[in-house]
Protein backbone atom coordinates (compact mmCIF):
# COMPACT_ATOMS: atom_id res chain seq x y z
CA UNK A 1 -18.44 -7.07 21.39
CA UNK A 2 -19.49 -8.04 18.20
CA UNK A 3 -18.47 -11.37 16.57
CA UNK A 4 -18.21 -10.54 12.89
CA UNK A 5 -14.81 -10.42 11.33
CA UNK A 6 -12.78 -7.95 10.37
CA UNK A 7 -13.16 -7.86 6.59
CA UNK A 8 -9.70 -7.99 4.47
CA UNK A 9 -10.04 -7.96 0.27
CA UNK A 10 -6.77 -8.31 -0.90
CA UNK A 11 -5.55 -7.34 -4.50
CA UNK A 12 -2.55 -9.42 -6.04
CA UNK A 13 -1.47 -9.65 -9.27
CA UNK A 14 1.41 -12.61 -9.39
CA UNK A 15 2.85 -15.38 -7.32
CA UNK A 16 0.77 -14.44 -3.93
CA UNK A 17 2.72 -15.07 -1.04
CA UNK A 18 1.84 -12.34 0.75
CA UNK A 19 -1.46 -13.45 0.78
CA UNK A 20 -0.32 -16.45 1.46
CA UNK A 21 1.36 -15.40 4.68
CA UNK A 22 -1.86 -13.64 5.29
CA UNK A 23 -4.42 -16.54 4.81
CA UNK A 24 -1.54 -18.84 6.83
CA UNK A 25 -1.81 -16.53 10.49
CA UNK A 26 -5.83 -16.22 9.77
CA UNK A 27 -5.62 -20.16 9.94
CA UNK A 28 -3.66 -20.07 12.71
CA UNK A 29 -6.12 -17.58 14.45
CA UNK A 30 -2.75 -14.82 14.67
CA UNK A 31 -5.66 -12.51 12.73
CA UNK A 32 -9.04 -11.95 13.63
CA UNK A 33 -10.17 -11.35 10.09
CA UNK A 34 -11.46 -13.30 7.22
CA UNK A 35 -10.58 -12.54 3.57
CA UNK A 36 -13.92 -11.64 1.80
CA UNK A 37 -11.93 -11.26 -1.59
CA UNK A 38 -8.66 -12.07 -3.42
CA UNK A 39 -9.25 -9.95 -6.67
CA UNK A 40 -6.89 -9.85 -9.85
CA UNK A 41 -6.02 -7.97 -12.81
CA UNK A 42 -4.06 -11.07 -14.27
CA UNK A 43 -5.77 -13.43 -15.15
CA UNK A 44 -3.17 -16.61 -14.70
CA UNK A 45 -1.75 -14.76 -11.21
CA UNK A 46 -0.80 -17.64 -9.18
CA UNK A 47 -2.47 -15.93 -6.96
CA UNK A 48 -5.57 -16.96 -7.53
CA UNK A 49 -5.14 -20.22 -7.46
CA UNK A 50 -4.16 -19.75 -3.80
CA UNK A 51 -7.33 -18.13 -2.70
CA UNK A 52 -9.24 -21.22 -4.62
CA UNK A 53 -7.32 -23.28 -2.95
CA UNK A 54 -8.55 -21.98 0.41
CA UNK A 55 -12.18 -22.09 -1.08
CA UNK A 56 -11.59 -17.86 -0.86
CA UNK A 57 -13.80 -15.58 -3.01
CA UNK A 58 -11.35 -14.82 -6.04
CA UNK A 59 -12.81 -12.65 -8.90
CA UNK A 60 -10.29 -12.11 -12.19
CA UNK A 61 -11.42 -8.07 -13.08
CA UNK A 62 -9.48 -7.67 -17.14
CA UNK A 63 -8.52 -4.08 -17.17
CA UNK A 64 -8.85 -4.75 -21.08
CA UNK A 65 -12.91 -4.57 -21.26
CA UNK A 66 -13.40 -1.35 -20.28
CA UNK A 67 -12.69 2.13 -21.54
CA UNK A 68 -10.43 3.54 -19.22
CA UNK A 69 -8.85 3.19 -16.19
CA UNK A 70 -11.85 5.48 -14.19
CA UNK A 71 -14.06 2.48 -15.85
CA UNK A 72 -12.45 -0.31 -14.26
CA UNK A 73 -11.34 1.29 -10.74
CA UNK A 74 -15.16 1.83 -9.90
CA UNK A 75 -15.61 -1.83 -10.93
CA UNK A 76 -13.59 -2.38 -8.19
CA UNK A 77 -14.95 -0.06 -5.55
CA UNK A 78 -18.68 -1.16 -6.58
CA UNK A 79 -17.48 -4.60 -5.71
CA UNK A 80 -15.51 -3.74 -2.50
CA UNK A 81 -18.25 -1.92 -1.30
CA UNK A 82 -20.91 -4.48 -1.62
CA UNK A 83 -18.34 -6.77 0.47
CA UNK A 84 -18.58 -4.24 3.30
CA UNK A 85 -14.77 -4.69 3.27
CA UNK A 86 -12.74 -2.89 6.36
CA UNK A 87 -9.16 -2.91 4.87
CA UNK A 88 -7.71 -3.37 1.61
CA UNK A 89 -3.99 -4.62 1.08
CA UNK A 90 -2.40 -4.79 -2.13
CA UNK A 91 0.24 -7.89 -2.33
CA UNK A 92 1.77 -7.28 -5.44
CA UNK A 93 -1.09 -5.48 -7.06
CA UNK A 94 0.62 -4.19 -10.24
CA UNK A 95 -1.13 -0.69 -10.78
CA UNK A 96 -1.35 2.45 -9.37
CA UNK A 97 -4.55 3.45 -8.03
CA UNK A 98 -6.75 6.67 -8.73
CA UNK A 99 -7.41 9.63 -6.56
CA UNK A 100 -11.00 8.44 -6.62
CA UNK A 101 -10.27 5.03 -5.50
CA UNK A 102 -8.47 6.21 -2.60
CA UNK A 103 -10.85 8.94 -1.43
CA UNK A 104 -13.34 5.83 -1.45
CA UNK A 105 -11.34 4.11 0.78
CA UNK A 106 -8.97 7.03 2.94
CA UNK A 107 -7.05 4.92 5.34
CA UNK A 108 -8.37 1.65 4.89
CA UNK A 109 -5.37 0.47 1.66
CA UNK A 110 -2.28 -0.91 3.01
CA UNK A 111 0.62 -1.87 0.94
CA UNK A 112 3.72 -3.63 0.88
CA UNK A 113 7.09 -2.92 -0.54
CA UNK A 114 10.41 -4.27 -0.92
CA UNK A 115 12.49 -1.18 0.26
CA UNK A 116 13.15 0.60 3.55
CA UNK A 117 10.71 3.99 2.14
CA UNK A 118 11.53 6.58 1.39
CA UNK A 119 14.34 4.69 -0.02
CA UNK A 120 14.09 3.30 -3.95
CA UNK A 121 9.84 3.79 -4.49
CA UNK A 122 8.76 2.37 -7.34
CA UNK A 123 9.85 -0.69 -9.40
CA UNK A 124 13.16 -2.69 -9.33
CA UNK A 125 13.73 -1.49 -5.95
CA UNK A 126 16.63 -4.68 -5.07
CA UNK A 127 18.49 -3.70 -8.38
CA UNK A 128 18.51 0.31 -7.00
CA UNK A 129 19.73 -0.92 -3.42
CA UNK A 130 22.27 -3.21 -5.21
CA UNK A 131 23.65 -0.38 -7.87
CA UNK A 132 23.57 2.44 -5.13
CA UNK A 133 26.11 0.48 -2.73
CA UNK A 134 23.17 0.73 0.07
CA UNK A 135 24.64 -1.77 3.05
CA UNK A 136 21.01 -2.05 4.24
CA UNK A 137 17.42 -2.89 2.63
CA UNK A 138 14.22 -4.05 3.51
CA UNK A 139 10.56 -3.79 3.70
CA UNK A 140 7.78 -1.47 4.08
CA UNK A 141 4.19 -1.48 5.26
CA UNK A 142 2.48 1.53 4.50
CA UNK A 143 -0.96 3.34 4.21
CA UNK A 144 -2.05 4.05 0.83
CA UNK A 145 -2.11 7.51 -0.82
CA UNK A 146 -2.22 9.48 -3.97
CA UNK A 147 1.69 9.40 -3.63
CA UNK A 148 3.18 6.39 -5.10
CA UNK A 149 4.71 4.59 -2.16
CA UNK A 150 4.36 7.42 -0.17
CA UNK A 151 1.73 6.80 2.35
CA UNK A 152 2.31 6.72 6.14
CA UNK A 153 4.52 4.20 7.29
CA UNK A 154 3.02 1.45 9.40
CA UNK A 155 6.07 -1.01 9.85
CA UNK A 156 9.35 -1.74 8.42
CA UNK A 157 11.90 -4.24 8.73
CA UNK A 158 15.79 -4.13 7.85
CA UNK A 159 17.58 -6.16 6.00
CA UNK A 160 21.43 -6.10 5.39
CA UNK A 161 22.78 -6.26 2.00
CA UNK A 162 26.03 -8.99 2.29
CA UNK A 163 28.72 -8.49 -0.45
CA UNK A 164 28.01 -11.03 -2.51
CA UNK A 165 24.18 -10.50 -2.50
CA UNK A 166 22.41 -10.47 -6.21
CA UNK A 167 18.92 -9.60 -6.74
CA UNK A 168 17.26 -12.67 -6.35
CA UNK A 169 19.06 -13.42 -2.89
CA UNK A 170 18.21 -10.12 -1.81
CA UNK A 171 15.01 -10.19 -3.00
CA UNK A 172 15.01 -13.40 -0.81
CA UNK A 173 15.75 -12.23 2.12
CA UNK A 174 13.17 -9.32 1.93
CA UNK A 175 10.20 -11.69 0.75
CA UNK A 176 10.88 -13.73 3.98
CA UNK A 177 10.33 -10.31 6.10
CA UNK A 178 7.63 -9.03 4.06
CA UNK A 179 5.18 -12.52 5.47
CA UNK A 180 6.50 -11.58 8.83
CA UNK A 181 5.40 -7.81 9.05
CA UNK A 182 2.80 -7.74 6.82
CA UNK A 183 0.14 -9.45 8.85
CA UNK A 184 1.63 -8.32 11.94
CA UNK A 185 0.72 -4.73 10.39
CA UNK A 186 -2.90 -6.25 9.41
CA UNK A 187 -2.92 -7.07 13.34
CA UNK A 188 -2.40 -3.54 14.37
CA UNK A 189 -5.48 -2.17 12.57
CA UNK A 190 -7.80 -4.62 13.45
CA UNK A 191 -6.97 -4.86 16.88
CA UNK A 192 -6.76 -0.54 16.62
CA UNK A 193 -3.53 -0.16 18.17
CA UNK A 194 -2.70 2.42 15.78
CA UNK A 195 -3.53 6.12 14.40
CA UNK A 196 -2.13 8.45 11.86
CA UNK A 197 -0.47 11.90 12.77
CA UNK A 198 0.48 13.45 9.90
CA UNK A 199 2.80 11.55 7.69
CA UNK A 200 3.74 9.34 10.97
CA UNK A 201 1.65 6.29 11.99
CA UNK A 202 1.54 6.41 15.94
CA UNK A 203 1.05 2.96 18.25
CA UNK A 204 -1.78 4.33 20.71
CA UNK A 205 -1.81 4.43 24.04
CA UNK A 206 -4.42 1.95 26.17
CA UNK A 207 -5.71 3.16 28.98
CA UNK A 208 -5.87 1.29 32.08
């Protein structure tokens, strides 16, 4: 059995505590991974500070300096690939990736989102749950596809939605679930307890 780590490069683009939660259960030897890369499109994403703060590789990419949006995804794959990275997770990553970027990487993009999918994709999912009257929320942890928030489904975990619940307390409550199954999901692929059927992401069965 080989001794190298499993290779994470994770893509943020604001406060970063998802990656936070991530780089916390690496310390703590929950994951058997090392981050190769915290990358950014914003330049002043707390983020980044994080991974510097954890003497991580962080790279700023500006979206601004090249042409187009083809431009500055392969950017991005070039450098991924040179990493030799074996999963990607976006925490927070604030744009929607190419069909080209995800062909480069089929099945190895995770993401994470604040709503109990296929409930409320998309943006201001808490304010949706809120307005629609929806008694329970939560998060998501999904594989990566050309559908926006639409990949297979990896892990989820509910969160009631009390009366007097606003969006930042919901929002809360979700964030505090979202460092709980995120890794554990990140867990699941490197240790290769699961496979995808389908749309449905199945735990496998070990023999013996």
């Amino acid at each position: 059995m080989t001794s190298e780590k499993f290779k994470l490069a994770v893509l943020v683009s604001g406060n970063g505590s998802n990656l936070q939660a991530i780089i916390d259960c690496i310390e703590k030897n929950y994951l058997a991974a090392e981050i190769s890369l915290v990358l950014s499109n914003v330049k002043d994403a707390y983020a980044l500070e994080r991974g510097k703060n954890h003497g991580l590789d962080v790279v700023f990419l500006d979206p601004k300096i090249y042409p187009n949006r083809a431009n500055y995804e392969q950017k991005i794959i070039d450098l991924l690939l040179s990493k030799s990275i074996d999963l990607i997770c976006l925490a927070g990553f604030m744009q929607i990736l190419g069909k080209k970027f995800i062909e480069a990487f089929s099945g190895k993009i995770i993401n994470i989102h604040p709503s109990l999918l296929p409930a409320f994709p998309g943006l201001d999912v808490q304010k949706k749950a809120l307005e629609h009257g929806a008694k329970f929320s939560g998060c998501t942890v999904h594989f990566v596809n050309e559908e926006v928030d639409g990949g297979p489904i990896i892990l989820q975990s509910i969160v009631p939605i009390h009366d007097e619940d606003d969006i930042e307390s919901l929002s809360k409550r979700i964030l505090q679930q979202e460092h709980i199954i995120y890794p554990e999901a990140i867990r699941l692929i490197i240790e290769d307890n699961i496979e995808i059927s389908g749309r449905r992401v199945l735990r496998k069965i070990k023999e013996g």
